[in-house]
Protein backbone atom coordinates (compact mmCIF):
# COMPACT_ATOMS: atom_id res chain seq x y z
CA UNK A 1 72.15 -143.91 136.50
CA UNK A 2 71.22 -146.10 133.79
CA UNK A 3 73.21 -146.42 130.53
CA UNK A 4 71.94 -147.27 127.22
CA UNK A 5 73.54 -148.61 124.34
CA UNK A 6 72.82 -149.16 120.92
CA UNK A 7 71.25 -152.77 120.00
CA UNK A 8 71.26 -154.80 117.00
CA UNK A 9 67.94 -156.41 116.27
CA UNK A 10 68.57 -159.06 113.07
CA UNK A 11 71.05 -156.73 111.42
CA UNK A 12 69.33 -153.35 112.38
CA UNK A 13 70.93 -151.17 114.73
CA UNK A 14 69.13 -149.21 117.14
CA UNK A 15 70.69 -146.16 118.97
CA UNK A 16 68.59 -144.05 120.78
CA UNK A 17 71.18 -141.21 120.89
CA UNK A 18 70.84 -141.22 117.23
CA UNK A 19 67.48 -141.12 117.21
CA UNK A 20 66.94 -138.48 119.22
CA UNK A 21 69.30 -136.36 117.00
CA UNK A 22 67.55 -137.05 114.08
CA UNK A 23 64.34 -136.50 116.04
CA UNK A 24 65.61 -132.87 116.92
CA UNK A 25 67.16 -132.04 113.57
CA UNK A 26 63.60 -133.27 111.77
CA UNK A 27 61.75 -130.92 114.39
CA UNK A 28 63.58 -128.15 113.36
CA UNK A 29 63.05 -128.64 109.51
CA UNK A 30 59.41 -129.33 110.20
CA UNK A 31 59.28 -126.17 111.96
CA UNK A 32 60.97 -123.71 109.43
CA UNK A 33 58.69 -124.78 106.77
CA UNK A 34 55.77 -124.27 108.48
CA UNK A 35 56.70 -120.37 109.69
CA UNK A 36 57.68 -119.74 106.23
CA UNK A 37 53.74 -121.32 104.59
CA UNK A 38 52.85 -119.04 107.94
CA UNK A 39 55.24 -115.89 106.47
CA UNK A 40 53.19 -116.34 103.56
CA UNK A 41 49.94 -116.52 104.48
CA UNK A 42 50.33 -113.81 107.37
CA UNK A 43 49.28 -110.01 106.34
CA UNK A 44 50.26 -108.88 109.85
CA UNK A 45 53.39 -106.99 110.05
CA UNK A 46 53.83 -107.68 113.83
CA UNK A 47 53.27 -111.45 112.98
CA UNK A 48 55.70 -111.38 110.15
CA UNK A 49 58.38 -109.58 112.66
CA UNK A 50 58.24 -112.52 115.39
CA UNK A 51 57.51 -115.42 112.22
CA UNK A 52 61.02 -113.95 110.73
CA UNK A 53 62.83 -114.11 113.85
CA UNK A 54 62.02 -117.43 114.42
CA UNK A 55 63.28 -118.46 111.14
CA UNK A 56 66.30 -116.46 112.03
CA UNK A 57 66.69 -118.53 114.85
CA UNK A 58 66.26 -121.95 113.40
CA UNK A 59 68.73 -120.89 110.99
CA UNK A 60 71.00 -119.86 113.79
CA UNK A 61 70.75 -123.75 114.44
CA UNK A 62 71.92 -125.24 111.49
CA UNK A 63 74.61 -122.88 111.13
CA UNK A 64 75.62 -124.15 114.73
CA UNK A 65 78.07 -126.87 116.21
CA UNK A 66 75.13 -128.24 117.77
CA UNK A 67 73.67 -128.79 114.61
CA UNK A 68 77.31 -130.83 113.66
CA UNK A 69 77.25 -132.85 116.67
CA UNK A 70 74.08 -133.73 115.95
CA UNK A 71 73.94 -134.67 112.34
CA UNK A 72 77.54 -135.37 111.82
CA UNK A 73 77.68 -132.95 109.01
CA UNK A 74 78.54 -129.56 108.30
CA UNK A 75 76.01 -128.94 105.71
CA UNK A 76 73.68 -126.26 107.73
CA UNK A 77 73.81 -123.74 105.04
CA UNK A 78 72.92 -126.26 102.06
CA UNK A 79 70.33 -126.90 104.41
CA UNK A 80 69.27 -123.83 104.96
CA UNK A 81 69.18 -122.85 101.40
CA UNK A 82 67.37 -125.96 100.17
CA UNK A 83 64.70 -125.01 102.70
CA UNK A 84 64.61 -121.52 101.03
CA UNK A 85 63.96 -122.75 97.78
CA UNK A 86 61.42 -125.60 99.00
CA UNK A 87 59.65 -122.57 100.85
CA UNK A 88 60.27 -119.47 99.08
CA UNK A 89 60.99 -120.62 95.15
CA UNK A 90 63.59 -121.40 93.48
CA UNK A 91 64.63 -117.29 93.93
């Protein structure tokens, strides 16, 4: 099995681990704003259902250890709410 460390490149360090995490944590901001444009847009109730659950579930994730391992944080619900505002209004 191959390892794989972080590099420095001139001052920059690299870690892939990192990287991915970010990757992953991006993903699943990118992904809650677009169901909740979708929740907006959508007049079907059966769309809305499975759009809201999804957004349940995301939420699920930043609420999660996962999430902390991840990011290093444990800021899921700020998250989570800024990403209500930023989709939803500042309700």
């Amino acid at each position: 099995m191959k390892t794989y460390h972080a590099v420095t490149d001139g001052g920059i360090s690299y870690d892939p681990f990192r990287e991915l995490a970010a990757a992953v944590i991006m993903r699943a901001v990118a992904d809650y704003r677009g169901l909740g444009s979708r929740l907006q847009e959508t007049g079907s109730l059966v769309e809305k259902k499975h759009i809201e659950e999804s957004m349940k579930s995301i939420s699920r994730f930043f609420l999660s250890n996962w999430y902390c391992v991840l990011s290093g944080q444990e800021n899921g619900a700020e998250v989570i709410e800024l990403l209500d505002q930023e989709v939803f209004g500042d309700d």
